[in-house]
C-alpha atoms as a PDB file:
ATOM      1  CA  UNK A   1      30.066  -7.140  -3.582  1.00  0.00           C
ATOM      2  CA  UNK A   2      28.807 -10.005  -6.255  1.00  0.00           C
ATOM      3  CA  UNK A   3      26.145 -11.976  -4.076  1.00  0.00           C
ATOM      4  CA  UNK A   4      24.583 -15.115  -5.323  1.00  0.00           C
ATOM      5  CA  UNK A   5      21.280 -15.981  -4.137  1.00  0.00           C
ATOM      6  CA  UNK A   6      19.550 -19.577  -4.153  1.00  0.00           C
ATOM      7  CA  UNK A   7      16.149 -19.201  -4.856  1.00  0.00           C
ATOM      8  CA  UNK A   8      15.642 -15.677  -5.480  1.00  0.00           C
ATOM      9  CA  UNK A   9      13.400 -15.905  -7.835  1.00  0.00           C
ATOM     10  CA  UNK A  10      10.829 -16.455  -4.673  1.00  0.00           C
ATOM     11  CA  UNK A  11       9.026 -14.431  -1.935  1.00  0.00           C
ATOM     12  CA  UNK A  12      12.311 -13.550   0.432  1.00  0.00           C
ATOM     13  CA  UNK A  13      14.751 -14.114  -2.249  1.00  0.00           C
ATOM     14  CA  UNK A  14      13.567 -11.542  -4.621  1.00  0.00           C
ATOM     15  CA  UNK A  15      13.354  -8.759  -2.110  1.00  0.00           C
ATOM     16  CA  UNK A  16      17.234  -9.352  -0.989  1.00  0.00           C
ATOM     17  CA  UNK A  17      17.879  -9.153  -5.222  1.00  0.00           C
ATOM     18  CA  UNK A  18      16.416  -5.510  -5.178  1.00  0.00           C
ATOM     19  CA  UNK A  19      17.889  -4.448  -2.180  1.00  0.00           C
ATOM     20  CA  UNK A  20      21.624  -5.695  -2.707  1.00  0.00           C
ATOM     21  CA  UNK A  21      20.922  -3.668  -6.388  1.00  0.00           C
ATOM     22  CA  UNK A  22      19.565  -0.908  -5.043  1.00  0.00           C
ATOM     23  CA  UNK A  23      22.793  -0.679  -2.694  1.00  0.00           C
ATOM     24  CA  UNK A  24      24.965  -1.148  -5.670  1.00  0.00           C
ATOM     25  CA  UNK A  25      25.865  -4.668  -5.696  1.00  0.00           C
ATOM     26  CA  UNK A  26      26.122  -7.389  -8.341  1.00  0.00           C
ATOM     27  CA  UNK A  27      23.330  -9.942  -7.580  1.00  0.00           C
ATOM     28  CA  UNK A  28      23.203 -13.442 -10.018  1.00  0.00           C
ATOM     29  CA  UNK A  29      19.603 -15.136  -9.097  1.00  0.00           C
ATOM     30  CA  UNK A  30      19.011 -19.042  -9.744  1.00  0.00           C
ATOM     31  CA  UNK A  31      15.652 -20.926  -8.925  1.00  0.00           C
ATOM     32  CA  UNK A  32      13.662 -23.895 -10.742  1.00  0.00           C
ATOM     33  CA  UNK A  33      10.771 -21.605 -10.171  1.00  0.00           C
ATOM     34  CA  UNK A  34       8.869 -24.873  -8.020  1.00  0.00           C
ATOM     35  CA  UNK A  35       7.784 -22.441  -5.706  1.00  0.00           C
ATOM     36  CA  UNK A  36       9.318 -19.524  -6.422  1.00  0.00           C
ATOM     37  CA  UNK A  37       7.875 -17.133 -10.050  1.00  0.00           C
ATOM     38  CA  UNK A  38       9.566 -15.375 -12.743  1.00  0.00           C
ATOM     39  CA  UNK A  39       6.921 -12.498 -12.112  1.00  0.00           C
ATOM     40  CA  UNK A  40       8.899 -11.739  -8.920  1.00  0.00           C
ATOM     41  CA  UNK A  41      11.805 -10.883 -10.409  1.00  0.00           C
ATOM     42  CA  UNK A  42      10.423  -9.434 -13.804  1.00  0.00           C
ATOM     43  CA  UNK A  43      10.951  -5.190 -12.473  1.00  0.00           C
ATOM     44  CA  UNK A  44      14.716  -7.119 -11.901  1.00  0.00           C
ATOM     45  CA  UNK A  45      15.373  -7.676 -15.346  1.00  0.00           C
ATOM     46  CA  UNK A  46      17.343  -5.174 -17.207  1.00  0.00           C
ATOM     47  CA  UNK A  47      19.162  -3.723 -14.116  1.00  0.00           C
ATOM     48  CA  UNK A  48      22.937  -3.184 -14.380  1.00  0.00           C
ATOM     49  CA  UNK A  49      24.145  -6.301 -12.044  1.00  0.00           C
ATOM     50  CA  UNK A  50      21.299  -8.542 -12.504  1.00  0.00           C
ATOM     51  CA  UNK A  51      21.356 -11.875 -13.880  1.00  0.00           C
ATOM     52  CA  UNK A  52      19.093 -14.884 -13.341  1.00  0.00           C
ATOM     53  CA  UNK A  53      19.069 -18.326 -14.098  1.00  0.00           C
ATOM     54  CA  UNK A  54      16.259 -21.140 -14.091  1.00  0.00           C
ATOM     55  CA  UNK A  55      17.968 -23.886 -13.554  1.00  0.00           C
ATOM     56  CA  UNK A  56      18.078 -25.947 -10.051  1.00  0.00           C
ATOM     57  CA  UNK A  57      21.413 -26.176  -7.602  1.00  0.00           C
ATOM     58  CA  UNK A  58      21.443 -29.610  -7.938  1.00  0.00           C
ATOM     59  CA  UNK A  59      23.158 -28.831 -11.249  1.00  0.00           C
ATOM     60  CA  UNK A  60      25.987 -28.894  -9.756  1.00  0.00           C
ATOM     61  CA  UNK A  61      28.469 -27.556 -12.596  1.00  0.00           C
ATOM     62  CA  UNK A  62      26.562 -24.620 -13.044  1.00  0.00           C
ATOM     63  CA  UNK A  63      26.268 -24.235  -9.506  1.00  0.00           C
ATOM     64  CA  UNK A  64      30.204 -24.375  -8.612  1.00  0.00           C
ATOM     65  CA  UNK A  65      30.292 -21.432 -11.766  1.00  0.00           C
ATOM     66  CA  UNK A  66      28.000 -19.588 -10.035  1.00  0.00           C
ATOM     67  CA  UNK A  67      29.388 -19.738  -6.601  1.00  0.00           C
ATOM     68  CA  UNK A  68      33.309 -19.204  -8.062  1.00  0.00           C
ATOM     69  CA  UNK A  69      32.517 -15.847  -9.575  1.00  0.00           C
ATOM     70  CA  UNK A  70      30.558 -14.571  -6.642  1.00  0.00           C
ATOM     71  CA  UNK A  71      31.407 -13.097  -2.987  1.00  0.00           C
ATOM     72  CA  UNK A  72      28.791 -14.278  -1.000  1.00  0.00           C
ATOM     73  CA  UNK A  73      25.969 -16.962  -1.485  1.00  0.00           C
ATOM     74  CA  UNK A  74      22.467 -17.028   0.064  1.00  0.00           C
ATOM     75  CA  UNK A  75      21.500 -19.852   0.005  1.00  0.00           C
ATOM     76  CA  UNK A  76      17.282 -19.599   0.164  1.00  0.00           C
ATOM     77  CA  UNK A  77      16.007 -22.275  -2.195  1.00  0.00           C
ATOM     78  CA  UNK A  78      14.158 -25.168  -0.024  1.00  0.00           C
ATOM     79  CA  UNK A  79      10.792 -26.468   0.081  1.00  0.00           C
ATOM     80  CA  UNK A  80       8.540 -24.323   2.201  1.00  0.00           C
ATOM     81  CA  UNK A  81       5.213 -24.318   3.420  1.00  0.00           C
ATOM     82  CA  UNK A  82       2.944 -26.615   5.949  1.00  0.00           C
ATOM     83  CA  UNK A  83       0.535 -27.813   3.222  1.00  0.00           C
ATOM     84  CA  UNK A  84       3.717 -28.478   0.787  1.00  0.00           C
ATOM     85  CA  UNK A  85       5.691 -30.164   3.509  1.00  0.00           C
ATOM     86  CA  UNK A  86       2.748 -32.402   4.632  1.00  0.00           C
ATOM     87  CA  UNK A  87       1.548 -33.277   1.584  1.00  0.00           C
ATOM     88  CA  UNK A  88       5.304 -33.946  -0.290  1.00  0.00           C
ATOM     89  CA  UNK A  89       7.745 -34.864   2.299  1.00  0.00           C
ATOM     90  CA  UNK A  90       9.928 -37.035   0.575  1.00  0.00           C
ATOM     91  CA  UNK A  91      10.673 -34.025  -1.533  1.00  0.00           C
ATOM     92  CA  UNK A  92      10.716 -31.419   1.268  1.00  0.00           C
ATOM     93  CA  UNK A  93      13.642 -33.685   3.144  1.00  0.00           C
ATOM     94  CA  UNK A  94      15.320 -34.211  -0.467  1.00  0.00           C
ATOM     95  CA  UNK A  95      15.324 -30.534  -1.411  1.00  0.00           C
ATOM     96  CA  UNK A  96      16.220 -29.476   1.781  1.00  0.00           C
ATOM     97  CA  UNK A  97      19.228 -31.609   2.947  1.00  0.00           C
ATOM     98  CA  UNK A  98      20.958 -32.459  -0.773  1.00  0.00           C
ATOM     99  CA  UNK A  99      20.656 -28.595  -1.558  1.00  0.00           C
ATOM    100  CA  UNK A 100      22.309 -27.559   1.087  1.00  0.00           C
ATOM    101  CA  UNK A 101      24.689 -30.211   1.330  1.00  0.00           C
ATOM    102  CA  UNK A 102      26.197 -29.450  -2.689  1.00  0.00           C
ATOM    103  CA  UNK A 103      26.114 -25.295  -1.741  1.00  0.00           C
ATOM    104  CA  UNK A 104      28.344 -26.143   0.862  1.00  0.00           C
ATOM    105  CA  UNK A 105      30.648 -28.753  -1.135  1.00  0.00           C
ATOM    106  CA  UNK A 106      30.989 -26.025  -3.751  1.00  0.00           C
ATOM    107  CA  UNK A 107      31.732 -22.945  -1.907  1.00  0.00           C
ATOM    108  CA  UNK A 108      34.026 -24.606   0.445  1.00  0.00           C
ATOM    109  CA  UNK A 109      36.267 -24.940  -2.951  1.00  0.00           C
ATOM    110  CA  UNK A 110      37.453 -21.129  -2.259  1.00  0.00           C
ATOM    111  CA  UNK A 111      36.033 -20.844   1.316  1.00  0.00           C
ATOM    112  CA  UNK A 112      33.002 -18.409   0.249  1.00  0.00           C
ATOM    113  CA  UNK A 113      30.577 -16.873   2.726  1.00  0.00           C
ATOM    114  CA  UNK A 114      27.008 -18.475   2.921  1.00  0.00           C
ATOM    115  CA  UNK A 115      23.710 -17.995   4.308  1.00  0.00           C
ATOM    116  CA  UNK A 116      21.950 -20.847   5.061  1.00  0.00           C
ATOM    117  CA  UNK A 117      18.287 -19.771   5.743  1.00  0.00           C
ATOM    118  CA  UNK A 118      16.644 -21.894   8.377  1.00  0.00           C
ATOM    119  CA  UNK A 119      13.252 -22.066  10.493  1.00  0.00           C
ATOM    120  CA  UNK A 120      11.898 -20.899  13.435  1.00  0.00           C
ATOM    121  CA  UNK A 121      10.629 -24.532  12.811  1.00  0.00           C
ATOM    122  CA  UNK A 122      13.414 -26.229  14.562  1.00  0.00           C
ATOM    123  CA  UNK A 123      12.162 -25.111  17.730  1.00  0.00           C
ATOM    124  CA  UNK A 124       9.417 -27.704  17.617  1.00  0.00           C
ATOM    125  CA  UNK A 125       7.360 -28.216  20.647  1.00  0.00           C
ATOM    126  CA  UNK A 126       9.199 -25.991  23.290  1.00  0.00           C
ATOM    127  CA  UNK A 127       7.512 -24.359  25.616  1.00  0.00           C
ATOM    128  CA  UNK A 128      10.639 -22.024  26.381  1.00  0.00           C
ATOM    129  CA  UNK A 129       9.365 -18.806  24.939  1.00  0.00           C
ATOM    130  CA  UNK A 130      10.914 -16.132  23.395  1.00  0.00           C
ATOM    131  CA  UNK A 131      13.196 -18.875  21.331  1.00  0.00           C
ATOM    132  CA  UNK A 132      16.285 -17.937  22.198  1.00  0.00           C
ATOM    133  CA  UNK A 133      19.192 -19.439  19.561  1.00  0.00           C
ATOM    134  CA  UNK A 134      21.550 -21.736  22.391  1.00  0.00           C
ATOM    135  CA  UNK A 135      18.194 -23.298  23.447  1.00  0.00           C
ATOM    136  CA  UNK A 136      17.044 -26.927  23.389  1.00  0.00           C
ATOM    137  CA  UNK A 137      15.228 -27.804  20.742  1.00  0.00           C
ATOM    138  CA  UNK A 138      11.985 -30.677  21.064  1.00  0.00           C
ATOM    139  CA  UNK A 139      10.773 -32.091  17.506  1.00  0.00           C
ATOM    140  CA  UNK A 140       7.828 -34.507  17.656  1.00  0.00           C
ATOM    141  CA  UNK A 141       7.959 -38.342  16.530  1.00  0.00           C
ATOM    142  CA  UNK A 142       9.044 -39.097  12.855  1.00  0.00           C
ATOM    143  CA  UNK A 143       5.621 -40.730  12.220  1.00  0.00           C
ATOM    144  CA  UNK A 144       4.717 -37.223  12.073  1.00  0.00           C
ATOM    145  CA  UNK A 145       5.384 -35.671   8.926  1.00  0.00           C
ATOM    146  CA  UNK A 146       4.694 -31.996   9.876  1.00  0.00           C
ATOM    147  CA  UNK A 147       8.183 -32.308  11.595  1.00  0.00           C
ATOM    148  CA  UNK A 148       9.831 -33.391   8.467  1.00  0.00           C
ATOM    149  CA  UNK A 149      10.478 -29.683   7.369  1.00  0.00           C
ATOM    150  CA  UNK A 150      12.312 -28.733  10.795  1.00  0.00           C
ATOM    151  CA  UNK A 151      14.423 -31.766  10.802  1.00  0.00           C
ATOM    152  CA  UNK A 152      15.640 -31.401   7.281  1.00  0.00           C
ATOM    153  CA  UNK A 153      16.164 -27.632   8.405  1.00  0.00           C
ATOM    154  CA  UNK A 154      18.069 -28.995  11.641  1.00  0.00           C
ATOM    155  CA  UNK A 155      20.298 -31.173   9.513  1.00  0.00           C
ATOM    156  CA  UNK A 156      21.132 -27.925   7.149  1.00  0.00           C
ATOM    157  CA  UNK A 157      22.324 -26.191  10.310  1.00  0.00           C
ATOM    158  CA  UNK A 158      24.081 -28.663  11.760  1.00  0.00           C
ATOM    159  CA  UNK A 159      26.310 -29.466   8.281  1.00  0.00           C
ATOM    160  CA  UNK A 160      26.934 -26.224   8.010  1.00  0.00           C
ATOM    161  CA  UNK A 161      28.161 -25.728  11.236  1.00  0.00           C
ATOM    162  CA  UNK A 162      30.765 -28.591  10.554  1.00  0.00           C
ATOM    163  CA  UNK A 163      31.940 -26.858   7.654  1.00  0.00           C
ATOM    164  CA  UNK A 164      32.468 -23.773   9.932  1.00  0.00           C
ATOM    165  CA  UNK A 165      34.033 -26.155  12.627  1.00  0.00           C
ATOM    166  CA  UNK A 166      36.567 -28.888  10.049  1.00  0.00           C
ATOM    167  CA  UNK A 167      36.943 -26.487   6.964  1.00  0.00           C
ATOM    168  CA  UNK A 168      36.840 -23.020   8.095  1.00  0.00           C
ATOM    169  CA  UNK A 169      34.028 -22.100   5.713  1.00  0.00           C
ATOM    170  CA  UNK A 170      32.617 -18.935   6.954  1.00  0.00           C
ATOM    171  CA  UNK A 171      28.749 -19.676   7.168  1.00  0.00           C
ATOM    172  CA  UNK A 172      25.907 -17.520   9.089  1.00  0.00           C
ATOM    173  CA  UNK A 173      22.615 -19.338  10.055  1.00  0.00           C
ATOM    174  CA  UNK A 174      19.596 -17.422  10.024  1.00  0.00           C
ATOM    175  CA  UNK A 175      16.337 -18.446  11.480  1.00  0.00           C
ATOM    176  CA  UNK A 176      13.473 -16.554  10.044  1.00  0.00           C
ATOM    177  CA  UNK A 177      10.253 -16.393  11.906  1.00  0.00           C
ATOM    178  CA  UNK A 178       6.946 -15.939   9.631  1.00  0.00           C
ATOM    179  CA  UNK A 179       8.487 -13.442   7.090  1.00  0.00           C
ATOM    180  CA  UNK A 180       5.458 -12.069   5.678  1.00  0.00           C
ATOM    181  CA  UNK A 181       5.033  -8.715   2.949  1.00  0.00           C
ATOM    182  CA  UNK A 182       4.041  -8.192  -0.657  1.00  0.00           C
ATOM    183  CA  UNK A 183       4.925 -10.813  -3.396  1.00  0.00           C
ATOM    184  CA  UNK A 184       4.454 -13.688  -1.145  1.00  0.00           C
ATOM    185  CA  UNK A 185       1.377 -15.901  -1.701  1.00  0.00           C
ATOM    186  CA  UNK A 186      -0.417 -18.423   0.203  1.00  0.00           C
ATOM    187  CA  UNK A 187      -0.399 -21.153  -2.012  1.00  0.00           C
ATOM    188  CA  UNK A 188       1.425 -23.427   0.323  1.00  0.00           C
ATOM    189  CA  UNK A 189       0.123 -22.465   3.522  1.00  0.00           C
ATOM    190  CA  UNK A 190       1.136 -19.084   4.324  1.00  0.00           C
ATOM    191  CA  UNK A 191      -1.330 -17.853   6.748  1.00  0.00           C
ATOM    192  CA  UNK A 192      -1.170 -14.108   5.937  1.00  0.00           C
ATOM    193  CA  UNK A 193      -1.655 -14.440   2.442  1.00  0.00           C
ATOM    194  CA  UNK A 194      -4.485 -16.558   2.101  1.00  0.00           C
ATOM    195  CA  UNK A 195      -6.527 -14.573   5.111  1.00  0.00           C
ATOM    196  CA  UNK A 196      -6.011 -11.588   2.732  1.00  0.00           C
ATOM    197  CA  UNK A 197      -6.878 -13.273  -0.166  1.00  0.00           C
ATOM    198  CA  UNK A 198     -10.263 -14.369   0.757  1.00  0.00           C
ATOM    199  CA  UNK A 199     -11.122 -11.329   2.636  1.00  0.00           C
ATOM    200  CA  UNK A 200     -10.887  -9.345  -0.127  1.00  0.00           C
ATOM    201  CA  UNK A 201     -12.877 -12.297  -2.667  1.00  0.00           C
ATOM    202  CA  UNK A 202     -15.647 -12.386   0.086  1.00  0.00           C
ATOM    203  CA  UNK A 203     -14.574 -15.933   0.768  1.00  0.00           C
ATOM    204  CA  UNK A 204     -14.640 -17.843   4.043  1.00  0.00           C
ATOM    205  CA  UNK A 205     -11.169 -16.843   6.205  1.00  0.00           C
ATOM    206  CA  UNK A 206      -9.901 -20.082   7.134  1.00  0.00           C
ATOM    207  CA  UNK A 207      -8.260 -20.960  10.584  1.00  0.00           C
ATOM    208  CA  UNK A 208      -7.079 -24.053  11.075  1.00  0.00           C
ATOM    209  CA  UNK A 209      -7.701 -25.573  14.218  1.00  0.00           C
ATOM    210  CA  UNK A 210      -9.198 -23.018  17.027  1.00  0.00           C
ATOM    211  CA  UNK A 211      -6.924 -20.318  16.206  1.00  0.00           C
ATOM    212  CA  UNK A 212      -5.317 -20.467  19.531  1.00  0.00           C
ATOM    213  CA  UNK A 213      -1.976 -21.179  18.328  1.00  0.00           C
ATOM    214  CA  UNK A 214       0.307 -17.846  18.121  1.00  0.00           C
ATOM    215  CA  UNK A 215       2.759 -16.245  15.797  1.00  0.00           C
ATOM    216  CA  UNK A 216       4.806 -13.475  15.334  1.00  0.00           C
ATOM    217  CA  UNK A 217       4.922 -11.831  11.627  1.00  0.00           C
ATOM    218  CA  UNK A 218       7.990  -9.990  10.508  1.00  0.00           C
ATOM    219  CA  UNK A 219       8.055  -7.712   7.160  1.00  0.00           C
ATOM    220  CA  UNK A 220      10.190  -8.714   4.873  1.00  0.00           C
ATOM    221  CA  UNK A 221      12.078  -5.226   4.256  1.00  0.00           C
ATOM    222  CA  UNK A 222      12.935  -6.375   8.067  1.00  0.00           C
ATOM    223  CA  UNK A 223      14.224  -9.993   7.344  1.00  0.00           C
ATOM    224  CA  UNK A 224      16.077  -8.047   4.186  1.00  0.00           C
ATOM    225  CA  UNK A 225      17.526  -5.251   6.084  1.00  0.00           C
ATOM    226  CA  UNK A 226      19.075  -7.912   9.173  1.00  0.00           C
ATOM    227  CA  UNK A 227      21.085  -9.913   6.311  1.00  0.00           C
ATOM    228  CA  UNK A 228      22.401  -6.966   4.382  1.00  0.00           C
ATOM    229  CA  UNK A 229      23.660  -6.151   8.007  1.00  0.00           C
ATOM    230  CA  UNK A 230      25.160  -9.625   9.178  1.00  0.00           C
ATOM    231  CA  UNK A 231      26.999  -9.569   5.324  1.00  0.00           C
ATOM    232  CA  UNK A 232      29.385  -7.417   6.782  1.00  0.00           C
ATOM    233  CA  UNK A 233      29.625  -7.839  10.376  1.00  0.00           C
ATOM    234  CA  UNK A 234      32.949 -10.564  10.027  1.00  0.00           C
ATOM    235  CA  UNK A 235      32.250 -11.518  13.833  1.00  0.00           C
ATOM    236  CA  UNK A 236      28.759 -13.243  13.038  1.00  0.00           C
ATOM    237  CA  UNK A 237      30.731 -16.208  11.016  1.00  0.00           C
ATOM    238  CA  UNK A 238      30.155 -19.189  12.857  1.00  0.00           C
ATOM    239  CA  UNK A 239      26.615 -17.874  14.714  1.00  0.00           C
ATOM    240  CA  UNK A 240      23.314 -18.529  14.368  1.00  0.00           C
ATOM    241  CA  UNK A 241      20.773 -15.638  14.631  1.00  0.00           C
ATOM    242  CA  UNK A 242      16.977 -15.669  15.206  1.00  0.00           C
ATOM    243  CA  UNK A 243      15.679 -12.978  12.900  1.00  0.00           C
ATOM    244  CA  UNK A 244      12.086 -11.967  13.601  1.00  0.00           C
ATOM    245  CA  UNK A 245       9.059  -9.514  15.204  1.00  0.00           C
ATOM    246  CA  UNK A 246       7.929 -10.031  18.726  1.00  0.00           C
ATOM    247  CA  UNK A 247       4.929  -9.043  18.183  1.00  0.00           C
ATOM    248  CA  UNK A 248       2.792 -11.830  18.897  1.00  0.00           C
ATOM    249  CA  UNK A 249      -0.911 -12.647  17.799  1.00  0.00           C
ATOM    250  CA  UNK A 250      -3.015 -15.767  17.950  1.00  0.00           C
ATOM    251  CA  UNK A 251      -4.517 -16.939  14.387  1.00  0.00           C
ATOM    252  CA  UNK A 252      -7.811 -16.343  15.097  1.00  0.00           C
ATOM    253  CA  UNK A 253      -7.098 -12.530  16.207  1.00  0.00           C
ATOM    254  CA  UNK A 254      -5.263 -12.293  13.011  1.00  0.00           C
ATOM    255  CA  UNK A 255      -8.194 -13.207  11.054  1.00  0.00           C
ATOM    256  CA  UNK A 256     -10.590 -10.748  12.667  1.00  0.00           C
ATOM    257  CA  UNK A 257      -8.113  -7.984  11.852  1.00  0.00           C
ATOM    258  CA  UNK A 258      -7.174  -8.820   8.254  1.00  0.00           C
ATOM    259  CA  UNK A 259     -11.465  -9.141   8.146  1.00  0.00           C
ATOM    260  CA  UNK A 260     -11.990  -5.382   9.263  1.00  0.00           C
ATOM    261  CA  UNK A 261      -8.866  -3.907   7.550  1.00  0.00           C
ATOM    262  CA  UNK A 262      -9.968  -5.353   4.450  1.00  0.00           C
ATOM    263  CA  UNK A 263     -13.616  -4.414   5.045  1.00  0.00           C
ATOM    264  CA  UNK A 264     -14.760  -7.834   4.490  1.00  0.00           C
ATOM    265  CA  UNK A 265     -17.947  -9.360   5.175  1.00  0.00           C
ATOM    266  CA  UNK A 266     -16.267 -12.899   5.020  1.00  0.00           C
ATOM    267  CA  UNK A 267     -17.285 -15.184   7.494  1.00  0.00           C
ATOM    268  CA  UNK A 268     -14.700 -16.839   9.223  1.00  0.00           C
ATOM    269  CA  UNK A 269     -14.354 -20.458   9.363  1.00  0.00           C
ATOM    270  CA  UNK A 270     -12.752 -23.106  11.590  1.00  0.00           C
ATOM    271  CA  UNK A 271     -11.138 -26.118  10.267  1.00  0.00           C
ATOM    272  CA  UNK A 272      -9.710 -28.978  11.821  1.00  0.00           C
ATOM    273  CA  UNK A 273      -6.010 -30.022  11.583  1.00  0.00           C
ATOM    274  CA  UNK A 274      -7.104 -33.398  10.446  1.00  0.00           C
ATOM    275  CA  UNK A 275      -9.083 -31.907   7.775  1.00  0.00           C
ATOM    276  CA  UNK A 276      -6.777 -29.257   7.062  1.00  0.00           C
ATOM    277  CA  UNK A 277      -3.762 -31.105   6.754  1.00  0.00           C
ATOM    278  CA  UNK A 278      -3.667 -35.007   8.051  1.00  0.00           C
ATOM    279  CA  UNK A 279      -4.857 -37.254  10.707  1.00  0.00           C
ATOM    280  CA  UNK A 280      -2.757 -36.671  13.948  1.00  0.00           C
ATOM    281  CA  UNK A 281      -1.318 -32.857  12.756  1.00  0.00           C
ATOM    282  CA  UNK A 282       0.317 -31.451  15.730  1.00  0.00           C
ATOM    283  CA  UNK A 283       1.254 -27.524  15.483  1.00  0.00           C
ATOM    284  CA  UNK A 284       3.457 -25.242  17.709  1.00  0.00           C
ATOM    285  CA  UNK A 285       1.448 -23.417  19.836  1.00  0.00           C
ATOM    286  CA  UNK A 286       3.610 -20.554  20.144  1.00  0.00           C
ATOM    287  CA  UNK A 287       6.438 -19.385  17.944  1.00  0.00           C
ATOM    288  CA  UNK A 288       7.998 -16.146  19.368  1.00  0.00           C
ATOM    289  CA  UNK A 289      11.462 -15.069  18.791  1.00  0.00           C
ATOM    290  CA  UNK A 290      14.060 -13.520  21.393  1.00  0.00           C
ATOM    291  CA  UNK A 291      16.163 -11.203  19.168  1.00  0.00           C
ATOM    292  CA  UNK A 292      18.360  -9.843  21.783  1.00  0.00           C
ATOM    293  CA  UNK A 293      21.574 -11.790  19.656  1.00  0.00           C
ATOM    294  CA  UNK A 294      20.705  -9.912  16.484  1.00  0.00           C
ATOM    295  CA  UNK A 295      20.057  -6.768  18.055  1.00  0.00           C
ATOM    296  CA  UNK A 296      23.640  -6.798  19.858  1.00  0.00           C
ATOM    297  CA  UNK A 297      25.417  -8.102  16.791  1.00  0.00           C
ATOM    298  CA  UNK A 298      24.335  -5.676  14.122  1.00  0.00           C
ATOM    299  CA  UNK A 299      21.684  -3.258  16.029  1.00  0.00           C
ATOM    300  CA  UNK A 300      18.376  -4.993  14.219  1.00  0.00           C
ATOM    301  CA  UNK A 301      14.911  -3.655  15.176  1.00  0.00           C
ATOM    302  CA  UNK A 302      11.923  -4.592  13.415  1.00  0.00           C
ATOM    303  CA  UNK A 303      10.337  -1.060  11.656  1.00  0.00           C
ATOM    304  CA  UNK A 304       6.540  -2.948  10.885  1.00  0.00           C
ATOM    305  CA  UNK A 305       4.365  -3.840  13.308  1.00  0.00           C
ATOM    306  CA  UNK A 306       1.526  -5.952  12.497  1.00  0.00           C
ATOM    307  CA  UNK A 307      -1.037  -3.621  11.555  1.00  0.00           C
ATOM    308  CA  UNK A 308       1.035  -1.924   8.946  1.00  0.00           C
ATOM    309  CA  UNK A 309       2.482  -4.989   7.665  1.00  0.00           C
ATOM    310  CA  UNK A 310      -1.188  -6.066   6.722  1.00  0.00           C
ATOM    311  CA  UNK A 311      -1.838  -3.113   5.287  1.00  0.00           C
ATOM    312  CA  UNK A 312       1.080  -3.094   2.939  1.00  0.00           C
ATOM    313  CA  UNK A 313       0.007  -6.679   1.873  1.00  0.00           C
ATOM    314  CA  UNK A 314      -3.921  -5.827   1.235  1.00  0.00           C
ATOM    315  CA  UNK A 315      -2.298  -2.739  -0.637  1.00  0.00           C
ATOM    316  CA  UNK A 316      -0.014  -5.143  -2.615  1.00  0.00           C
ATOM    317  CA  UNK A 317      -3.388  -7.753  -3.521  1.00  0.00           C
ATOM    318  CA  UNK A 318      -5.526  -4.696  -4.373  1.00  0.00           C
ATOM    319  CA  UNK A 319      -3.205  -3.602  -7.189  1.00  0.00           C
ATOM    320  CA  UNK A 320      -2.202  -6.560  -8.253  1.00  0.00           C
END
């Protein structure tokens, strides 16, 4: 299999490059690096299969060229994180949407297979937890930026599902619910990260707001292992598929453990949405997935639970 893989120059993206190698597949890599690092890729280079570009997909002839001579495209690049969203969301809705929008054009040419990576996001402000995929969803008011990001997300999903619907291009949506593991950093918001980081600097951990609000953490290997799977299942064309842990934790619980697994003497700190973010931030206060579709489909079960999947990442920050 030649797979082609939007943004894999970043966190999730560069994980799926080593494992299709390490399964014996032909991988081609292109990211602008804007979030995404050369260093994550750098033990790729060199590898029989492996190529990389730096180049963005909204160059659209060398997009099409990479598409043609591939057999499957996962499409990854976007704009992630809260504090990136919040703070650029003109970009975030442009990145998103018009990314998307010319992967699709292009593989439609010769009817490839693609991945669109969504958000457990686009659940917004339900209350109907475990998320289950065929559920309503409840954004908040445009004013609101922080809901930019899920919209834009939204929008990917629902163009690609009319592709599947008027063309008959085989796509398979993937929600992915706080992917978390080594590589990834927390420069845009990523919670896990960034309580690791400080614990392990003696800085304050950070919670934003009063730590109340839940989430669910999935290892990457995980996330990695469910879309190698769905690849070749033919029946998942068409579906959308919550890919995630439920294990669930509120913020502030997460703190105190990444504090004592560290063996930290940071304090922790509370800060505000409105000083964390922007006047009026609303948050979910639960994000949960139900992955009974997944499981059923291709037989996924999360192998890392939360406290090993913080101990991998402390690990990771120690040596590196």
């Amino acid at each position: 299999m030649k797979a082609f893989i939007t943004g894999g120059a970043g966190f999730i993206g560069s994980h799926l490059a080593e494992r299709l190698l390490d399964d014996g597949h032909d991988v081609s890599v292109l990211d602008n690096l804007s979030t995404g690092s050369i260093d994550n890729i750098a033990h790729l280079k060199g590898r029989s299969g492996f190529s990389y570009t730096i180049d963005s997909v909204t160059n659209e002839p060398l997009l099409a060229e990479l598409i043609d001579s591939s057999d499957v495209v996962f499409h990854l690049a976007a704009a992630v994180g809260v504090k990136l969203i919040v703070e650029q969301p003109v970009h975030t809705i442009e990145t998103n949407v018009h990314g998307t929008e010319v992967v699709l054009k292009h593989a439609n040419k010769k009817k490839k297979l693609v991945f669109i990576a969504s958000t457990s996001e686009v659940y917004g402000k339900s209350t109907d937890v475990p998320f289950r995929e065929a559920a309503d969803l409840v954004l908040g008011p445009s004013a609101k930026h922080r809901w930019a990001y899920a919209c834009s997300k939204l929008i990917d999903e629902f163009l690609a599902l009319a592709y599947w619907k008027e063309k008959k291009l085989p796509v398979v949506i993937v929600r992915l619910f706080n992917t978390v593991g080594p590589r990834q950093t927390g420069q845009y918001g990523m919670v896990l990260p960034t309580f690791v980081r400080q614990a392990l600097a003696g800085q304050p951990i950070t919670v934003f707001g009063d730590g109340t609000q839940s989430r669910s953490f999935t290892y990457v290997g995980d996330v990695v292992d469910a879309l190698v799977r769905l690849a070749t299942t033919t029946r998942a064309v068409g579906e959308v598929f919550n890919i995630g842990n439920m294990g669930e934790v509120a913020i502030r619980d997460l703190a105190v453990r990444v504090k004592e697994m560290a063996g930290s003497c940071s304090p922790i700190h509370y800060i505000p949405y409105d000083q964390a973010y922007e006047a009026g931030f609303e948050d979910m206060p639960r994000r949960v997935p139900d992955i009974s579709k997944i499981r059923e489909f291709v037989g996924y079960e999360p192998k890392l639970q939360l406290e090993d999947i913080i101990r991998t990442v402390i690990e990771h920050m120690r040596a590196n």
